[in-house]
C-alpha atoms as a PDB file:
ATOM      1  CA  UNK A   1      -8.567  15.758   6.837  1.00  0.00           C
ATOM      2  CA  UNK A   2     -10.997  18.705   7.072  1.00  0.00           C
ATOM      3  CA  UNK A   3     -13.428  19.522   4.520  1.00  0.00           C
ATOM      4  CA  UNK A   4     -15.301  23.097   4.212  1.00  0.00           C
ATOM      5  CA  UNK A   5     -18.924  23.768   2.519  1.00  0.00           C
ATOM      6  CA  UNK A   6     -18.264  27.385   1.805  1.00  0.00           C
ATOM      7  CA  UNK A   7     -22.582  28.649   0.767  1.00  0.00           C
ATOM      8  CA  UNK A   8     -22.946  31.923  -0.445  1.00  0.00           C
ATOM      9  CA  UNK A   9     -26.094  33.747   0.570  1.00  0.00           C
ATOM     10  CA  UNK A  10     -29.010  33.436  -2.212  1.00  0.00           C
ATOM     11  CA  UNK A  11     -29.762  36.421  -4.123  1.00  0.00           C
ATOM     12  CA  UNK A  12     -30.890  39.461  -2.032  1.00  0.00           C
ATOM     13  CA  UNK A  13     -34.049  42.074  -2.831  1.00  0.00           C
ATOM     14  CA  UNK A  14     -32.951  45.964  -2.833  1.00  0.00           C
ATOM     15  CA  UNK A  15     -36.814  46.798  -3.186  1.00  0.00           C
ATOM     16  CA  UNK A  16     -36.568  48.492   0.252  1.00  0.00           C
ATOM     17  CA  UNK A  17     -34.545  51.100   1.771  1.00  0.00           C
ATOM     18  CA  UNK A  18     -33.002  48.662   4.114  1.00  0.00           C
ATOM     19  CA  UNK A  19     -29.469  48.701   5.792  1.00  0.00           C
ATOM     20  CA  UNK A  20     -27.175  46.262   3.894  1.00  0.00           C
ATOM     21  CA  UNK A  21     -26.951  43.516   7.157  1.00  0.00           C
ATOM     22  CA  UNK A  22     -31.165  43.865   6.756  1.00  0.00           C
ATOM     23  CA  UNK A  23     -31.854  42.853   3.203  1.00  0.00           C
ATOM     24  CA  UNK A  24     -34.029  39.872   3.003  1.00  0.00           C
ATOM     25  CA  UNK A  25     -33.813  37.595  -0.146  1.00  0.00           C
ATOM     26  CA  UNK A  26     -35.694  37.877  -3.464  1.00  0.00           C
ATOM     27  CA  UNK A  27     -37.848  35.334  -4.835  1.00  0.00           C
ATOM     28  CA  UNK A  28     -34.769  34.830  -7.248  1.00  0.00           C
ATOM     29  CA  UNK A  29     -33.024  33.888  -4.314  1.00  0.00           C
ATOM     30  CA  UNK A  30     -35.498  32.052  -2.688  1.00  0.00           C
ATOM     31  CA  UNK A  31     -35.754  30.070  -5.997  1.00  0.00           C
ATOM     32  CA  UNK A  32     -31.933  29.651  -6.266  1.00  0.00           C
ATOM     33  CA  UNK A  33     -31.267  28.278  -2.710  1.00  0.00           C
ATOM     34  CA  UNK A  34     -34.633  25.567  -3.002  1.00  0.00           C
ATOM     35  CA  UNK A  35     -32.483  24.645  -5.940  1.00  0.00           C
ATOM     36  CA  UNK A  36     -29.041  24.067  -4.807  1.00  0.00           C
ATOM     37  CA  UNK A  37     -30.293  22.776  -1.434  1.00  0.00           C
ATOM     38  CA  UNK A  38     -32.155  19.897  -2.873  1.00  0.00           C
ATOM     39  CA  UNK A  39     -28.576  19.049  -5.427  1.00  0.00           C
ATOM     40  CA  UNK A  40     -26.048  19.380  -2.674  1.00  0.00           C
ATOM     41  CA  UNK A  41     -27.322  15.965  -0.746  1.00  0.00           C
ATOM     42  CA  UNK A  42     -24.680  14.093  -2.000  1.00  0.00           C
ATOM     43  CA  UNK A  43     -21.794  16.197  -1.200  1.00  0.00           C
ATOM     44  CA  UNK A  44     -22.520  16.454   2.562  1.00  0.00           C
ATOM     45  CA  UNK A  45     -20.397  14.478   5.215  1.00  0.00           C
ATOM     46  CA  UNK A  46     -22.443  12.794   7.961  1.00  0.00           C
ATOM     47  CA  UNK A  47     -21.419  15.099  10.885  1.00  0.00           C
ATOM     48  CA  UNK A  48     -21.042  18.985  10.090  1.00  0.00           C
ATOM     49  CA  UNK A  49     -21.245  21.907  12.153  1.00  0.00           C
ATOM     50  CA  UNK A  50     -23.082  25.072  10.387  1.00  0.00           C
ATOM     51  CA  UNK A  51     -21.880  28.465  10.742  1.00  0.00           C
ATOM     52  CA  UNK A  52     -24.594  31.717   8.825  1.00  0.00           C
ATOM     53  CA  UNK A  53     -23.613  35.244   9.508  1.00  0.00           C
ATOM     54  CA  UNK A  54     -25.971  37.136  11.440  1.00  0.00           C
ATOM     55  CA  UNK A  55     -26.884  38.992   8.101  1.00  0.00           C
ATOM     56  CA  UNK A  56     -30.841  38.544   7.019  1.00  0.00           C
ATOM     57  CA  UNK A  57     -30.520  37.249   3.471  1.00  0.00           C
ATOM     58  CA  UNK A  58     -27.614  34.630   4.572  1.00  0.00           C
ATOM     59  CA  UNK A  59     -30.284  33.260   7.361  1.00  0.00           C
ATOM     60  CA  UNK A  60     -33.248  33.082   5.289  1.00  0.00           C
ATOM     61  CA  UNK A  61     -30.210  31.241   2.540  1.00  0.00           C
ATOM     62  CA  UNK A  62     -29.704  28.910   5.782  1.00  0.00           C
ATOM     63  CA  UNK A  63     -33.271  28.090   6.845  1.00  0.00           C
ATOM     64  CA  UNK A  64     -33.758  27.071   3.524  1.00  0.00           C
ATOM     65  CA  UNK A  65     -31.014  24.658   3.021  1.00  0.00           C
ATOM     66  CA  UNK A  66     -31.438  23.553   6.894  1.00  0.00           C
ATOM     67  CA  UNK A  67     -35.410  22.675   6.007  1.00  0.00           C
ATOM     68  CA  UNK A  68     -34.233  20.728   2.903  1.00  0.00           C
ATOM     69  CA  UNK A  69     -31.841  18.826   4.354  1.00  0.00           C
ATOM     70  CA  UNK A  70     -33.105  18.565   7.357  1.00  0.00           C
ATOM     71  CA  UNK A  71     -30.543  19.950   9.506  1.00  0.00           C
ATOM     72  CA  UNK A  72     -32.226  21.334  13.023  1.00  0.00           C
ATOM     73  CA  UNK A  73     -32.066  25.062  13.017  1.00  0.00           C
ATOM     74  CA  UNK A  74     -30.922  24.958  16.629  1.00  0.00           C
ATOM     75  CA  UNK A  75     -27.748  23.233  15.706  1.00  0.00           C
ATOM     76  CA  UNK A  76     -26.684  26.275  13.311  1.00  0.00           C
ATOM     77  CA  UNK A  77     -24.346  28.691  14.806  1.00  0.00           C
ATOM     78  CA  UNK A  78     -24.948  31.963  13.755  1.00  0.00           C
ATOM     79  CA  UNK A  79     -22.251  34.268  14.098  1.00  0.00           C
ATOM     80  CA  UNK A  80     -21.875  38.312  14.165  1.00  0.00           C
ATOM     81  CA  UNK A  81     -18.279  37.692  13.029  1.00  0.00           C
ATOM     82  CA  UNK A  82     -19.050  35.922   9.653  1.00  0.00           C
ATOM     83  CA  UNK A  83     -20.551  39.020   8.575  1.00  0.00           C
ATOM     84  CA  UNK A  84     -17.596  40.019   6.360  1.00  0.00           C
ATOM     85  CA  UNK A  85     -16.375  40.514   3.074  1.00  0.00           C
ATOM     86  CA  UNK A  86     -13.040  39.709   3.964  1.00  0.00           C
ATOM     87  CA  UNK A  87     -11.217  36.502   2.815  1.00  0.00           C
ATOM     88  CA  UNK A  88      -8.614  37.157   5.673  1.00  0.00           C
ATOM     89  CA  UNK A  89     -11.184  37.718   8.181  1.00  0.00           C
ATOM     90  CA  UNK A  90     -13.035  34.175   7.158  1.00  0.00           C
ATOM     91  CA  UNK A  91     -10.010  32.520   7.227  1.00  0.00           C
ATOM     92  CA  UNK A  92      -9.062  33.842  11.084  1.00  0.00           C
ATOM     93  CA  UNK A  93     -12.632  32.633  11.923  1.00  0.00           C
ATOM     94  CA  UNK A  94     -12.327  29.687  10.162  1.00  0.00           C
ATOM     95  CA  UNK A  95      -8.611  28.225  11.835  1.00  0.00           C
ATOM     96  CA  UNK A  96     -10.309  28.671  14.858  1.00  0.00           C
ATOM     97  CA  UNK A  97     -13.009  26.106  14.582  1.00  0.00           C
ATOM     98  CA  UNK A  98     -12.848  23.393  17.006  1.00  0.00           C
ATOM     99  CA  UNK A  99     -10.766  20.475  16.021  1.00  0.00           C
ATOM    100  CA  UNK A 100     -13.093  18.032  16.995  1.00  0.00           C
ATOM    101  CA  UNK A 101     -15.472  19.184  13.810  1.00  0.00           C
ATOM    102  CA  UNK A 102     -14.099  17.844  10.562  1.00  0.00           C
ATOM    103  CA  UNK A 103     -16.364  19.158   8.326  1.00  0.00           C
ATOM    104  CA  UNK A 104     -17.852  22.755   8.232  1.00  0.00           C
ATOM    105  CA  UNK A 105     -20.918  24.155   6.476  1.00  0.00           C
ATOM    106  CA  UNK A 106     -20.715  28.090   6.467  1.00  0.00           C
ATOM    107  CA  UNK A 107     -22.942  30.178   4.715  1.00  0.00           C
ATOM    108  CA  UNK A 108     -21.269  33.935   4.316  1.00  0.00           C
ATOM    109  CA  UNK A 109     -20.886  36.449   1.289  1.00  0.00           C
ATOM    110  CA  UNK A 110     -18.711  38.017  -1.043  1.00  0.00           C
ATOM    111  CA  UNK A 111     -15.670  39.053  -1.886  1.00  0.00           C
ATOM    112  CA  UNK A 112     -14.912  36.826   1.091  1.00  0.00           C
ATOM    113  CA  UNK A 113     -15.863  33.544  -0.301  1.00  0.00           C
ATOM    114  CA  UNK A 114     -14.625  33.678  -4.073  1.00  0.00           C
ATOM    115  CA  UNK A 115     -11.083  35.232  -2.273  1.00  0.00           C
ATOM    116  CA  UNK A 116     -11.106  32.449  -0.004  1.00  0.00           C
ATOM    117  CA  UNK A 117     -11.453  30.115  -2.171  1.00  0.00           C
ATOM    118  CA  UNK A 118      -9.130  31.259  -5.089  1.00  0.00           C
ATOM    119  CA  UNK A 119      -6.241  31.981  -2.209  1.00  0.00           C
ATOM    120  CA  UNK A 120      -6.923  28.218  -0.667  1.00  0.00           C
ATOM    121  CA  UNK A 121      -8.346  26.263  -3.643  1.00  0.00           C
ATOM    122  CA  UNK A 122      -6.653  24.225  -6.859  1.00  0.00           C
ATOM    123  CA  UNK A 123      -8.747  26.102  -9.277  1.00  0.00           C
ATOM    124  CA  UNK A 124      -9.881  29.735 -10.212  1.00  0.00           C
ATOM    125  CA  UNK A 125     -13.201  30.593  -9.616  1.00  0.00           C
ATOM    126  CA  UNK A 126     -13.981  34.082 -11.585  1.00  0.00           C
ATOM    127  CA  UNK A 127     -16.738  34.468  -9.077  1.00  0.00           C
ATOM    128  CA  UNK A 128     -18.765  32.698  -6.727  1.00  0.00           C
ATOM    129  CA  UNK A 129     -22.390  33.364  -7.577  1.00  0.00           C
ATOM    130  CA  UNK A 130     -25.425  34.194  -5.074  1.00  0.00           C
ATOM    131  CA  UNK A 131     -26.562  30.655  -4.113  1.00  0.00           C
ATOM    132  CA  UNK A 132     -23.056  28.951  -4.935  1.00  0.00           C
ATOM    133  CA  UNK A 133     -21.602  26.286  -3.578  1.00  0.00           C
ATOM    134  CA  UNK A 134     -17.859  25.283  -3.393  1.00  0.00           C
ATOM    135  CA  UNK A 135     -16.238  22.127  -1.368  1.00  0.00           C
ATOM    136  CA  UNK A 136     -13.060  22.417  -0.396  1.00  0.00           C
ATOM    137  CA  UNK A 137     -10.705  19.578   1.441  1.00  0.00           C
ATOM    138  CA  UNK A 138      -8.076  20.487   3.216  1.00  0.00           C
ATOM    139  CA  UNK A 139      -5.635  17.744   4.061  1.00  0.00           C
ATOM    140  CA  UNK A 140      -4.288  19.067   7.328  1.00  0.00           C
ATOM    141  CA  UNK A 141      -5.368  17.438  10.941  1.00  0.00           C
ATOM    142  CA  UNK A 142      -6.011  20.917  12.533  1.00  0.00           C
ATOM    143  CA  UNK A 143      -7.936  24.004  10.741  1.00  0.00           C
ATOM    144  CA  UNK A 144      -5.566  26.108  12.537  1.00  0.00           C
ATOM    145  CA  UNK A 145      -2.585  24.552   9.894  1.00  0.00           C
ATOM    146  CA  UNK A 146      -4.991  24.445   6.892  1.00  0.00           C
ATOM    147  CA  UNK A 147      -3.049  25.904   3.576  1.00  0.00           C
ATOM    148  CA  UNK A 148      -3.987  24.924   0.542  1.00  0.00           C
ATOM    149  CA  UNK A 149      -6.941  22.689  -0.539  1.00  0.00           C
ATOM    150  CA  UNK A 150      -8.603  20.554  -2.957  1.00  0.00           C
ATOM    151  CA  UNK A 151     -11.972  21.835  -4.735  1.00  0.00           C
ATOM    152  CA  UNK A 152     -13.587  18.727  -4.477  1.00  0.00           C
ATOM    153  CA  UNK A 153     -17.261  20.038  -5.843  1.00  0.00           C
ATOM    154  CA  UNK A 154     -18.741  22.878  -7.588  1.00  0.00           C
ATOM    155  CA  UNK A 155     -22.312  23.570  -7.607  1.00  0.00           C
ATOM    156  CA  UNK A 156     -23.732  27.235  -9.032  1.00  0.00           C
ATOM    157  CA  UNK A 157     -27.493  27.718  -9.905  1.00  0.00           C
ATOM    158  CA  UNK A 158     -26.598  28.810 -13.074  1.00  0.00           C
ATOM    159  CA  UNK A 159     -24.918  25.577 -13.982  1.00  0.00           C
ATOM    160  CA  UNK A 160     -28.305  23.216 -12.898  1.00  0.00           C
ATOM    161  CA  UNK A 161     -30.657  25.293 -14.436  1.00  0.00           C
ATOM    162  CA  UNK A 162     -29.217  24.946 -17.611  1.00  0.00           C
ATOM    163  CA  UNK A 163     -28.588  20.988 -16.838  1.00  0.00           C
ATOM    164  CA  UNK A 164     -32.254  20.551 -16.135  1.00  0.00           C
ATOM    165  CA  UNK A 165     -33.334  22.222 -19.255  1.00  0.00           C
ATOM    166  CA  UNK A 166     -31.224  20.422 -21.314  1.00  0.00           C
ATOM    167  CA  UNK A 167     -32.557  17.046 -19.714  1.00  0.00           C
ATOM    168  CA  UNK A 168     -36.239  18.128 -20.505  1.00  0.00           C
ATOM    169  CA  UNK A 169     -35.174  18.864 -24.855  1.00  0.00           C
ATOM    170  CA  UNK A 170     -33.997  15.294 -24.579  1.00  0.00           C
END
C-alpha cells in the first residue's frame, strides 16, 4: 500500500517583478497554509518522506506546514525536478521514489497536481486550490506499478473557512 499527500503551494504575491520560480507567498497564502497545516494532523501516517520543489512560494508553503507539524526541515527533500506543471512529469518523479517509503508528502503546483490527481484518483477534482490538500492511496507494493488510486481525504481552505464560520453562528 502506498499513500501520497499531494500539497499545493499556498497562494503566491505578484506585487514584485519577480521571475515565476521567485515569487514568495502572500499573506493570503501565508494565512491559507497556517490553516490547512494545523487541520491535516489527522490524515498524516507516522513515517513520511517530504518532497517541495525548489520554487520560493512552495518552500515558504513547506516551512509552514513543517513548523506546524513539526516535521524537521532537514528531513525535507527539496527537489529542482518537482518544479513542474506537468502531471506526467510528477508522476515519472513520483514511481521513482524509494520503495522503502510508503507514504509521501510532496508539496508542488499546478496543472500538475489537479492532472495528477484526476488521471490517478476515484473522483474529479475541478481544481485543486492554492493551499489544497488531496490524499491519495494507491494499493500497489511498488510506486513504480502505482495506477489508479483511492482519494482517501480532501482538504481545501475554502472548505474550513466556511466550516469554522458556520461553527461560530451556532
Amino acid at each position: 500500500m502506498k499513500n501520497l499527500i499531494l500539497i499545493r503551494h499556498a497562494k503566491s504575491s505578484w506585487d514584485l517583478p519577480l521571475s515565476d520560480i521567485d515569487r514568495p507567498l502572500s499573506q493570503r497564502g501565508i494565512n491559507d497554509a497556517l490553516l490547512i497545516s494545523s487541520k491535516i494532523n489527522k490524515l498524516l501516517p507516522n513515517k513520511f518522506v517530504v518532497w517541495s520543489s525548489i520554487a520560493k512560494r512552495t518552500q515558504e508553503t513547506c516551512y509552514i506546514f513543517a513548523q506546524n507539524l513539526l516535521i524537521p526541515i532537514e528531513n525535507v527533500i527539496f527537489r529542482k525536478d518537482l518544479y513542474t506543471f506537468d502531471y506526467k512529469d510528477l508522476y515519472d518523479k513520483i514511481k521513482l521514489c524509494d520503495n522503502r517509503y510508503e507514504n509521501i508528502i510532496l508539496f508542488g503546483h499546478n496543472d500538475a497536481i489537479t492532472k495528477f490527481v484526476n488521471k490517478f484518483g476515484d473522483k474529479y477534482i475541478d481544481n485543486v486550490p492554492t493551499s489544497g490538500v488531496v490524499q491519495l492511496e494507491f494499493n500497489e507494493e511498488s510506486w513504480l506499478n502505482i495506477k489508479k488510486g483511492t482519494i482517501k481525504n480532501v482538504l481545501f481552505p475554502k472548505v474550513i473557512r466556511s466550516k469554522l464560520k458556520n461553527e461560530s453562528i451556532h
